[in-house]
PDB file of N, CA and C in Angstrom:
ATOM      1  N   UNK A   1      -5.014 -39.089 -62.127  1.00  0.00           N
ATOM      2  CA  UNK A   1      -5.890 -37.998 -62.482  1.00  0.00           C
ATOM      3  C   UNK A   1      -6.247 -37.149 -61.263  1.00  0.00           C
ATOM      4  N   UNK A   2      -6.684 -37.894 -60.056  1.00  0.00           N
ATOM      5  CA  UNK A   2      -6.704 -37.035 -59.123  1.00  0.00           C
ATOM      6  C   UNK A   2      -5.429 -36.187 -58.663  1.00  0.00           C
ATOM      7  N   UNK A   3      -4.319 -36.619 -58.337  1.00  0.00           N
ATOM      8  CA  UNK A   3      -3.012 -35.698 -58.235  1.00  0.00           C
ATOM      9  C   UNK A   3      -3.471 -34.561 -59.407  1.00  0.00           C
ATOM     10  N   UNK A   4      -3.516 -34.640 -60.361  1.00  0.00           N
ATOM     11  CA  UNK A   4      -3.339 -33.446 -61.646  1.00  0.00           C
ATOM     12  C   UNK A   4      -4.252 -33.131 -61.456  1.00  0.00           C
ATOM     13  N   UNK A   5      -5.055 -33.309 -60.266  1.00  0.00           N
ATOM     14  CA  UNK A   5      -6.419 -32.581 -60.909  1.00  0.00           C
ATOM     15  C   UNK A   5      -6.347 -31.633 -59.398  1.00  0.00           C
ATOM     16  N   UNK A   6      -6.494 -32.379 -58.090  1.00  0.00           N
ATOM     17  CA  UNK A   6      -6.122 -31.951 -57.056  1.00  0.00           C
ATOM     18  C   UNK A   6      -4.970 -31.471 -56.181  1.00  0.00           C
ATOM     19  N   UNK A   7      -4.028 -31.907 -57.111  1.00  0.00           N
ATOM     20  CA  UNK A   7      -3.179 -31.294 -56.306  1.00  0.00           C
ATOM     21  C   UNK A   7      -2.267 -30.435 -55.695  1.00  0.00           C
ATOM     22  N   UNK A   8      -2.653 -29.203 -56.304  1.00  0.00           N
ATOM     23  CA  UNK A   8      -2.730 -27.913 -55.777  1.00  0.00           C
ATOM     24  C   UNK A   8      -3.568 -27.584 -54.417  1.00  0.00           C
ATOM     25  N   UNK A   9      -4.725 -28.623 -54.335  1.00  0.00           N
ATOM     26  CA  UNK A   9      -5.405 -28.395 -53.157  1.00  0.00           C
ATOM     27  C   UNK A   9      -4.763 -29.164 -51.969  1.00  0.00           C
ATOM     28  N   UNK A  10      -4.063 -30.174 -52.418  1.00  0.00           N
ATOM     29  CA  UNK A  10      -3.664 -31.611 -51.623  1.00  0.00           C
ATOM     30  C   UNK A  10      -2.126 -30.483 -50.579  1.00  0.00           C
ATOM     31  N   UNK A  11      -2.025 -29.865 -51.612  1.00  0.00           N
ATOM     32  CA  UNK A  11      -0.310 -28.547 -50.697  1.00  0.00           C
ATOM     33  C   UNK A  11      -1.010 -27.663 -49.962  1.00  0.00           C
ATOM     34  N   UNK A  12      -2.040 -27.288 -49.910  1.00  0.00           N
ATOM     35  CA  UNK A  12      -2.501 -26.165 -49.030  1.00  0.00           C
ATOM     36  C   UNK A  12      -2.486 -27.215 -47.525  1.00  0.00           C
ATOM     37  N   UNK A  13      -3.439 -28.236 -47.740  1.00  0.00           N
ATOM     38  CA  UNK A  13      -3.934 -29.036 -46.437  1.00  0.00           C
ATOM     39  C   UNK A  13      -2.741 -29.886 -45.473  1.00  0.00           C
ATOM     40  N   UNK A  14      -2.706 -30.009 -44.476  1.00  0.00           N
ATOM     41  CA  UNK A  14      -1.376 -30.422 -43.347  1.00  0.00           C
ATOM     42  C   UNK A  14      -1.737 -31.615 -43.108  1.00  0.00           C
ATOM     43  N   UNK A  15      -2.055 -32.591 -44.198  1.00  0.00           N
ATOM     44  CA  UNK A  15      -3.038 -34.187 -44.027  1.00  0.00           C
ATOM     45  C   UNK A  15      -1.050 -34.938 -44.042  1.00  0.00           C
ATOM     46  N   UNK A  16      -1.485 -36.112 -43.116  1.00  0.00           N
ATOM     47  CA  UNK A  16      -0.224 -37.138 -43.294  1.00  0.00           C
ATOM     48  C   UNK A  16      -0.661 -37.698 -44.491  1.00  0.00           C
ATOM     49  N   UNK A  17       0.253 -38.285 -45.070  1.00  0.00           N
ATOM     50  CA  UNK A  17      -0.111 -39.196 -46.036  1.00  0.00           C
ATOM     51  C   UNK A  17      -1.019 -40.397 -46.649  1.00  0.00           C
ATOM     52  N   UNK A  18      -1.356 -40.863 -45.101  1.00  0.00           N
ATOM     53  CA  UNK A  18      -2.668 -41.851 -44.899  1.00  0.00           C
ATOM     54  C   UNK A  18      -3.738 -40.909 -45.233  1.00  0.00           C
ATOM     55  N   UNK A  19      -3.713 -39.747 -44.846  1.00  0.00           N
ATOM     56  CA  UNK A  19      -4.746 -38.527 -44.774  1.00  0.00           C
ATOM     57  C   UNK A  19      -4.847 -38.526 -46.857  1.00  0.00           C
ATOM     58  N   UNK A  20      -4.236 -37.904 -47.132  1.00  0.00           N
ATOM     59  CA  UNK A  20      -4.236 -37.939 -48.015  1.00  0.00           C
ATOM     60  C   UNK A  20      -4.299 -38.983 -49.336  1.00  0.00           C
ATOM     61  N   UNK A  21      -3.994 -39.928 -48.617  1.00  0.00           N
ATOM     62  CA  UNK A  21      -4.579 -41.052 -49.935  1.00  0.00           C
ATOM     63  C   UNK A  21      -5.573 -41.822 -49.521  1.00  0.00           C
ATOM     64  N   UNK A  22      -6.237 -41.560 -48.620  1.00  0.00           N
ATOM     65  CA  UNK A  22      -7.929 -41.785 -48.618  1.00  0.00           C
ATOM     66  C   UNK A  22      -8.737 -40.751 -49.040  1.00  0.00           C
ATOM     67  N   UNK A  23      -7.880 -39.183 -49.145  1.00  0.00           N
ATOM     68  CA  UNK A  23      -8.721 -38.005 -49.229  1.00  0.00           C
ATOM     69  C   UNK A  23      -8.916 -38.200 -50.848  1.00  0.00           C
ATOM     70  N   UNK A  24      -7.717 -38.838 -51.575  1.00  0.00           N
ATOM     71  CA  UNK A  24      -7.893 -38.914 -53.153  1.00  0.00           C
ATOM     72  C   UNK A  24      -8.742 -40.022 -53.382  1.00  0.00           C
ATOM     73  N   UNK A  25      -8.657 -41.031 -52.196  1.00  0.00           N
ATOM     74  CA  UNK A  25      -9.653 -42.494 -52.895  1.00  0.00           C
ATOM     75  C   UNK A  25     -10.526 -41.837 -52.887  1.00  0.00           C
ATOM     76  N   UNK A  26     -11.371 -41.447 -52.099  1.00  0.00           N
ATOM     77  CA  UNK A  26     -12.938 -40.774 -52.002  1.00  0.00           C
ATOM     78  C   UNK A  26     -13.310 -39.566 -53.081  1.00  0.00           C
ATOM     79  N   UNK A  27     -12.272 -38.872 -53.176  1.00  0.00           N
ATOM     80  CA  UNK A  27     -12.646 -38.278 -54.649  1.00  0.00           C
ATOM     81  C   UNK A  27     -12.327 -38.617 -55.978  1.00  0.00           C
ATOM     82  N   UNK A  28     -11.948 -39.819 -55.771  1.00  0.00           N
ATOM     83  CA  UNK A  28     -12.188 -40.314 -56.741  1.00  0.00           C
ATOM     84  C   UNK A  28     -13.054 -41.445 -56.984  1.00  0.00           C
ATOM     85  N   UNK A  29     -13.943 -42.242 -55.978  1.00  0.00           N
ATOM     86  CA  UNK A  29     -14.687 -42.344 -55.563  1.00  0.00           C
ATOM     87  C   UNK A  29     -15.963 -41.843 -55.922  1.00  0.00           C
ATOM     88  N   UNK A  30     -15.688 -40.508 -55.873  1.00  0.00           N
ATOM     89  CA  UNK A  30     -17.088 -39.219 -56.061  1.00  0.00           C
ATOM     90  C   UNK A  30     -17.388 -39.364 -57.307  1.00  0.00           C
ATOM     91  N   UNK A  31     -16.025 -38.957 -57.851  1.00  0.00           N
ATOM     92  CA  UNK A  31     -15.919 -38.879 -59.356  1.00  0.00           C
ATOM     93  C   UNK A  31     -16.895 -40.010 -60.579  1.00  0.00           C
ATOM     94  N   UNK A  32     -16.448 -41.197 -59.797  1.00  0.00           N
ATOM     95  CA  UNK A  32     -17.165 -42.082 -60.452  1.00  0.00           C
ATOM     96  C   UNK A  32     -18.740 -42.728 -59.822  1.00  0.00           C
ATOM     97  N   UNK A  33     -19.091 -41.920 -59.121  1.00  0.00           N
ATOM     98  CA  UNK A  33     -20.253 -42.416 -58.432  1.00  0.00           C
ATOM     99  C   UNK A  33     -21.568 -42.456 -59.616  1.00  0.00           C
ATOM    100  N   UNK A  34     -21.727 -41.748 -60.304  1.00  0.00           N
ATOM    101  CA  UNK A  34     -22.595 -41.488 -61.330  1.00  0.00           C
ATOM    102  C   UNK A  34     -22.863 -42.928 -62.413  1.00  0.00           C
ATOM    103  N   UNK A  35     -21.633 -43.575 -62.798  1.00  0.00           N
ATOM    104  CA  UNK A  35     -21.418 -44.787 -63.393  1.00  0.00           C
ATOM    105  C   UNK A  35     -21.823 -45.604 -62.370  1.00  0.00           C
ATOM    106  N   UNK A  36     -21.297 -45.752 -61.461  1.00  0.00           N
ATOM    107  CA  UNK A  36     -21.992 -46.536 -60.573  1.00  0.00           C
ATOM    108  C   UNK A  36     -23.614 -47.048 -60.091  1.00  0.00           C
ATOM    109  N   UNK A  37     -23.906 -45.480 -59.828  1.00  0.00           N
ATOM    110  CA  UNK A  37     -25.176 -45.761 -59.309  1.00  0.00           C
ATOM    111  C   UNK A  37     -25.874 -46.544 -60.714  1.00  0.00           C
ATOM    112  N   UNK A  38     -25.685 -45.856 -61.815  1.00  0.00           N
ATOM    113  CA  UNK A  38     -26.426 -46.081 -63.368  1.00  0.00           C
ATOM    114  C   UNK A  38     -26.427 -47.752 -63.291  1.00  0.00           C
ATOM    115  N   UNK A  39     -25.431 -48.339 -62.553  1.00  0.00           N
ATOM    116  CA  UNK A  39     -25.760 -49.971 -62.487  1.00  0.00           C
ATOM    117  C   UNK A  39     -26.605 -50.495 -61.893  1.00  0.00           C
ATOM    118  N   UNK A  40     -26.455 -49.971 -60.776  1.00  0.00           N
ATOM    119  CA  UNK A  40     -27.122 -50.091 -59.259  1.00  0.00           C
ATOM    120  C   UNK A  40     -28.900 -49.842 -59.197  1.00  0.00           C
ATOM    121  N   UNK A  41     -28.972 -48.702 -60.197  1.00  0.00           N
ATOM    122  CA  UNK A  41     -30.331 -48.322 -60.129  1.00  0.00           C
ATOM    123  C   UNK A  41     -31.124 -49.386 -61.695  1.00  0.00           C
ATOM    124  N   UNK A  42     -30.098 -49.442 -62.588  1.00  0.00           N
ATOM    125  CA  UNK A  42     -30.613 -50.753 -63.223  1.00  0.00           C
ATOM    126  C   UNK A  42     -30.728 -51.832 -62.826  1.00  0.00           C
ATOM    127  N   UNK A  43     -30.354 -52.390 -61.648  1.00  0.00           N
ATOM    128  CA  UNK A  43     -30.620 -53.645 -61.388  1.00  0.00           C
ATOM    129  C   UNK A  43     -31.749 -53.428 -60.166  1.00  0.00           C
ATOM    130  N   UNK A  44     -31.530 -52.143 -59.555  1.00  0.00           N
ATOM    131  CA  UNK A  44     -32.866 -51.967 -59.212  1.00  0.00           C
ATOM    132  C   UNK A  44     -34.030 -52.006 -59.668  1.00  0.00           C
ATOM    133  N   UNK A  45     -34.561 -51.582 -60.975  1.00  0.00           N
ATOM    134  CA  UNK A  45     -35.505 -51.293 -61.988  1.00  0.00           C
ATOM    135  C   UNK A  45     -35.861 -49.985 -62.349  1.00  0.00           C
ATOM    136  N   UNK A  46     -34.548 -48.715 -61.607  1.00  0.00           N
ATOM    137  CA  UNK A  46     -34.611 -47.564 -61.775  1.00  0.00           C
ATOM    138  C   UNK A  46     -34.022 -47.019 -63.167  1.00  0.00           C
ATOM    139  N   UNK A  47     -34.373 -46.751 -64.194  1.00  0.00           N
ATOM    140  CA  UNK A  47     -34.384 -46.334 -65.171  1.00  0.00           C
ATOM    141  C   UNK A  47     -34.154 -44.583 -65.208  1.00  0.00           C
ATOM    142  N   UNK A  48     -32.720 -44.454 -65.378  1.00  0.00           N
ATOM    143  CA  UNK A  48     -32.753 -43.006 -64.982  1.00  0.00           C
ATOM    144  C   UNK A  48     -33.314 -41.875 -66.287  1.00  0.00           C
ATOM    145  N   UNK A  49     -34.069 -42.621 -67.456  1.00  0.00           N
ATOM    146  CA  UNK A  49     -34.426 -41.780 -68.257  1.00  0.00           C
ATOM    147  C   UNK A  49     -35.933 -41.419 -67.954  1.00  0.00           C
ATOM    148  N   UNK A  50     -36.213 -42.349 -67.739  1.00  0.00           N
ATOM    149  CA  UNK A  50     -37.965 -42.698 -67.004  1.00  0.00           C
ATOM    150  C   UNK A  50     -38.423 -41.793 -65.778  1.00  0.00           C
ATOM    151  N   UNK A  51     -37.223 -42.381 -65.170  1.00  0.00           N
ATOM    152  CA  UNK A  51     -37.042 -41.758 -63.479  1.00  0.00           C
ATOM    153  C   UNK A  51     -36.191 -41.040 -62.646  1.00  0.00           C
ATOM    154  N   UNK A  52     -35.893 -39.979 -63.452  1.00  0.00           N
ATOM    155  CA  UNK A  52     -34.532 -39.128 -63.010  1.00  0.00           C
ATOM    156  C   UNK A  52     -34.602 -38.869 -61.733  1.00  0.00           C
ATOM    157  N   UNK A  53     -36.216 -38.379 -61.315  1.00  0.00           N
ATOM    158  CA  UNK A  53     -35.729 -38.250 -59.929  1.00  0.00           C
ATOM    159  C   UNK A  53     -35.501 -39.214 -59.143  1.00  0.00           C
ATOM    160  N   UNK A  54     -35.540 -40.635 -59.487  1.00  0.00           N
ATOM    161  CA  UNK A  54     -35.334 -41.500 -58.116  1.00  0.00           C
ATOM    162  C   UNK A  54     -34.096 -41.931 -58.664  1.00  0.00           C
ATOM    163  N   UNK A  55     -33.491 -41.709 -59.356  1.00  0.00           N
ATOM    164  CA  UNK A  55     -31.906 -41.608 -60.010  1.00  0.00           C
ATOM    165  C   UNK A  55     -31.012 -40.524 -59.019  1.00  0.00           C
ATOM    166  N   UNK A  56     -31.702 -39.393 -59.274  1.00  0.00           N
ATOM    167  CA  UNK A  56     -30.952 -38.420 -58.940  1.00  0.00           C
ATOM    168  C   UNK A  56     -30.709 -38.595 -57.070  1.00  0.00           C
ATOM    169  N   UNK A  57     -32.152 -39.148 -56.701  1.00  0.00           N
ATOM    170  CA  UNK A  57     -31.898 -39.579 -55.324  1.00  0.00           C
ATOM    171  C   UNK A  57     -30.583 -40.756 -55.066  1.00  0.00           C
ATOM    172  N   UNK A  58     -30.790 -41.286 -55.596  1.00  0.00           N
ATOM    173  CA  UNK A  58     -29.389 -42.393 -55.633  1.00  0.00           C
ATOM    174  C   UNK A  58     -28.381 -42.239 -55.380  1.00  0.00           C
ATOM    175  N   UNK A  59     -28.022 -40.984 -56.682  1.00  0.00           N
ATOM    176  CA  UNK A  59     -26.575 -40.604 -56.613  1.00  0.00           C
ATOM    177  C   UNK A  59     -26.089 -39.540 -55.488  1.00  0.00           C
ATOM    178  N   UNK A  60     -27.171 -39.020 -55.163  1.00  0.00           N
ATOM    179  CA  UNK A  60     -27.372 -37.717 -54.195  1.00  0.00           C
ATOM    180  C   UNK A  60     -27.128 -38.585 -52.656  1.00  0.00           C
ATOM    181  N   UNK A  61     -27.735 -39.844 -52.361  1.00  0.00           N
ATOM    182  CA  UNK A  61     -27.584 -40.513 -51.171  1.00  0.00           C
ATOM    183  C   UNK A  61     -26.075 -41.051 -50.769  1.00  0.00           C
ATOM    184  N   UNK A  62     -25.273 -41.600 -52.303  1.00  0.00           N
ATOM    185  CA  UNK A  62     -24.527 -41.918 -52.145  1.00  0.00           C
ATOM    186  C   UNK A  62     -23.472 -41.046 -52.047  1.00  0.00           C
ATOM    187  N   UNK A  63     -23.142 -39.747 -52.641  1.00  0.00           N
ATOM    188  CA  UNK A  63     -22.149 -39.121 -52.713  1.00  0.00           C
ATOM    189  C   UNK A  63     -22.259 -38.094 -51.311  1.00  0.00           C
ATOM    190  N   UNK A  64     -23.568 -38.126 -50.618  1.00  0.00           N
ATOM    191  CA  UNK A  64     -23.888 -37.914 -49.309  1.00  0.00           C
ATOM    192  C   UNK A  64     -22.420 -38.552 -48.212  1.00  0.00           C
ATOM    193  N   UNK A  65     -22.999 -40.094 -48.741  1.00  0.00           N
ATOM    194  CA  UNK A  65     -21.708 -41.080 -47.806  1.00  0.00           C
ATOM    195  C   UNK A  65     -20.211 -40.493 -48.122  1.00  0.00           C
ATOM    196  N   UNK A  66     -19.965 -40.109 -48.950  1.00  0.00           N
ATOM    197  CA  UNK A  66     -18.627 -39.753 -50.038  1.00  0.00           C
ATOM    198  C   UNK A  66     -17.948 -38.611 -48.805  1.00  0.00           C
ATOM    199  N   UNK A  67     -19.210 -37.665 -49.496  1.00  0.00           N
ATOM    200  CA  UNK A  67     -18.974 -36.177 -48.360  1.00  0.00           C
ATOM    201  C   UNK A  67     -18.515 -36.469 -47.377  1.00  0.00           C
ATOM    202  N   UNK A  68     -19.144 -37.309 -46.898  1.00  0.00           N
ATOM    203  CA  UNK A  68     -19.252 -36.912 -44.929  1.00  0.00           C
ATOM    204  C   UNK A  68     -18.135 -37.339 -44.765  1.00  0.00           C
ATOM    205  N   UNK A  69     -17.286 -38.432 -45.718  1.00  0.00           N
ATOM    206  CA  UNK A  69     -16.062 -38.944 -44.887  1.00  0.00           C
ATOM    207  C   UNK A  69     -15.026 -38.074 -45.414  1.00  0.00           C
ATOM    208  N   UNK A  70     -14.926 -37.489 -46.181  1.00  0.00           N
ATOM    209  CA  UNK A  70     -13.983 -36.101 -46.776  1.00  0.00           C
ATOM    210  C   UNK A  70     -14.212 -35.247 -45.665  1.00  0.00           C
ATOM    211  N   UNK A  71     -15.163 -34.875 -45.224  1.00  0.00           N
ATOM    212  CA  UNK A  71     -15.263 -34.177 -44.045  1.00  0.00           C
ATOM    213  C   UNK A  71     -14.817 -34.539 -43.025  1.00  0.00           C
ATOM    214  N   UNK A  72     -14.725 -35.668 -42.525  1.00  0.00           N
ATOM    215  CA  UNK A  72     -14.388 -36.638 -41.611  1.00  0.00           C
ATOM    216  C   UNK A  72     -12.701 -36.139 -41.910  1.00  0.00           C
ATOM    217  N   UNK A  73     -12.281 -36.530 -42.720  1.00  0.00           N
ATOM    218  CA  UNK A  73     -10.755 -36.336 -43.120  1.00  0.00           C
ATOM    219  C   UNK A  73     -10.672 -35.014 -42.784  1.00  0.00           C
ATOM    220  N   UNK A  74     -10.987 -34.403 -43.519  1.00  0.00           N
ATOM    221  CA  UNK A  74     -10.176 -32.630 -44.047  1.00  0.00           C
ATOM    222  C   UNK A  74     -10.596 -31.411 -42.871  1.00  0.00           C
ATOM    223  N   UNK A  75     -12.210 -31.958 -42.403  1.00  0.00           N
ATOM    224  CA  UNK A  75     -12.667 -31.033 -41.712  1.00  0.00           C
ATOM    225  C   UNK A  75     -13.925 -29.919 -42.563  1.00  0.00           C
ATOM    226  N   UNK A  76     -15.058 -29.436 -41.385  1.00  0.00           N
ATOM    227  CA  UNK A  76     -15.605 -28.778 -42.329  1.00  0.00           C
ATOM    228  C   UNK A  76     -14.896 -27.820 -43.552  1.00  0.00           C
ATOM    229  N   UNK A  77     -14.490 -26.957 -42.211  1.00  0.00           N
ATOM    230  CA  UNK A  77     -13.684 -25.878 -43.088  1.00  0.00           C
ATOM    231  C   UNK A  77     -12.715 -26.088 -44.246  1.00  0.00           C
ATOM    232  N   UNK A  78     -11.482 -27.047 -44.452  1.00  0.00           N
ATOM    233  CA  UNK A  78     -11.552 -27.656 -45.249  1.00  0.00           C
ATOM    234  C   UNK A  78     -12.050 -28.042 -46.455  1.00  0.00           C
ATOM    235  N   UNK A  79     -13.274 -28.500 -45.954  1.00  0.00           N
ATOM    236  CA  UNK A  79     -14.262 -29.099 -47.181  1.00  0.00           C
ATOM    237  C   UNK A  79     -15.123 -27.740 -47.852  1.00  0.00           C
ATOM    238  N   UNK A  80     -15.263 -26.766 -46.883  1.00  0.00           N
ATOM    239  CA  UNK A  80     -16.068 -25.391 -47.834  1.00  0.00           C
ATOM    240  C   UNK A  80     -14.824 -25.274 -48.717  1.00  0.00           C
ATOM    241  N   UNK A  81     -13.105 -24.783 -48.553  1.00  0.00           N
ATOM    242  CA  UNK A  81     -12.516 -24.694 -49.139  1.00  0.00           C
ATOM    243  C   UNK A  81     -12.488 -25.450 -50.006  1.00  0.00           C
ATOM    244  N   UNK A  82     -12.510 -26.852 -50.104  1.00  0.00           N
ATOM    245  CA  UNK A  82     -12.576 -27.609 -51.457  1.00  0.00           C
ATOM    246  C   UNK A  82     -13.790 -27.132 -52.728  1.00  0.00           C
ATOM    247  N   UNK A  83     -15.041 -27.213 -51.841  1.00  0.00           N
ATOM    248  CA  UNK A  83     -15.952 -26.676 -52.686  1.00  0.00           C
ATOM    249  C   UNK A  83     -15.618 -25.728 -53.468  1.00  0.00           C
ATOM    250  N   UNK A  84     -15.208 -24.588 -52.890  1.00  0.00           N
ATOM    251  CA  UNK A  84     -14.504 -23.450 -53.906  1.00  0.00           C
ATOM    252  C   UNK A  84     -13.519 -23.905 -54.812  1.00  0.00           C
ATOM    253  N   UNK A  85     -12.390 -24.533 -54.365  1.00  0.00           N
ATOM    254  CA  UNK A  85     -11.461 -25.126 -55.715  1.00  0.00           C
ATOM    255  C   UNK A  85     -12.184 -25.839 -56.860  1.00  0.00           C
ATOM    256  N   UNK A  86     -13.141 -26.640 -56.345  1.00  0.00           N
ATOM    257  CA  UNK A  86     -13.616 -27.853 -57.397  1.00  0.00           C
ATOM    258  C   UNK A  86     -14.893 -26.422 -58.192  1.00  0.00           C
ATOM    259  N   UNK A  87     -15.337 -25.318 -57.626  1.00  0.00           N
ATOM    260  CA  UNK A  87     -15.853 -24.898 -58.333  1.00  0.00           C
ATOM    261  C   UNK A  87     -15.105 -23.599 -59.288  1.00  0.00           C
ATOM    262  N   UNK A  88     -13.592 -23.704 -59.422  1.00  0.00           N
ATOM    263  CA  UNK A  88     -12.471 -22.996 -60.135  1.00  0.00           C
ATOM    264  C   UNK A  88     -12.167 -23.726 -61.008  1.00  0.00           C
ATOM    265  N   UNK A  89     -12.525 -25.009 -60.729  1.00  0.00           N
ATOM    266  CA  UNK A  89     -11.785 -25.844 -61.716  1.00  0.00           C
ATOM    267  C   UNK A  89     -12.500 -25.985 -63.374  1.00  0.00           C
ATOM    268  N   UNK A  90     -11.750 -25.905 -64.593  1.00  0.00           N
ATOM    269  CA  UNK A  90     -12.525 -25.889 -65.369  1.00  0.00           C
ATOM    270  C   UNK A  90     -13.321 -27.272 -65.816  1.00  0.00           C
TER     271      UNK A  90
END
């Protein structure tokens, strides 16, 4: 799913191949962070219907970690460019 989804963006960028299949783990990674946290904050006692905002902090902390290493990979500039694709995408 990530190839079909990214990879039009994956041909623009000059990543080796290691580059690139950590750049897809992590977005895909991203992708599912939301399911994740929803466990994480239940076994916390965070109830994200109750407590969206300390939900929303959760997922916001974690996909924080997500970012920075996509950045780490691709580069800022890079990563503004992604922002724009992922916000083309339908």
């Amino acid at each position: 799913m990530i190839d079909s989804r990214y990879g039009a963006f994956f041909q623009k960028l000059t990543l080796s191949p290691e580059q690139t299949d950590r750049l897809a783990s992590l977005l895909a990674e991203r992708q599912t962070t939301r399911q994740e946290v929803l466990v994480v904050a239940r076994d916390q006692g965070v109830d994200h219907r109750t407590n969206p905002e300390a939900f929303r902090k959760l997922v916001n902390d974690v996909q924080k970690g997500l970012n920075a290493g996509i950045k780490a990979i691709i580069g800022d500039s890079a990563y503004a460019q992604l922002e724009t694709y992922e916000q083309s995408l339908p």
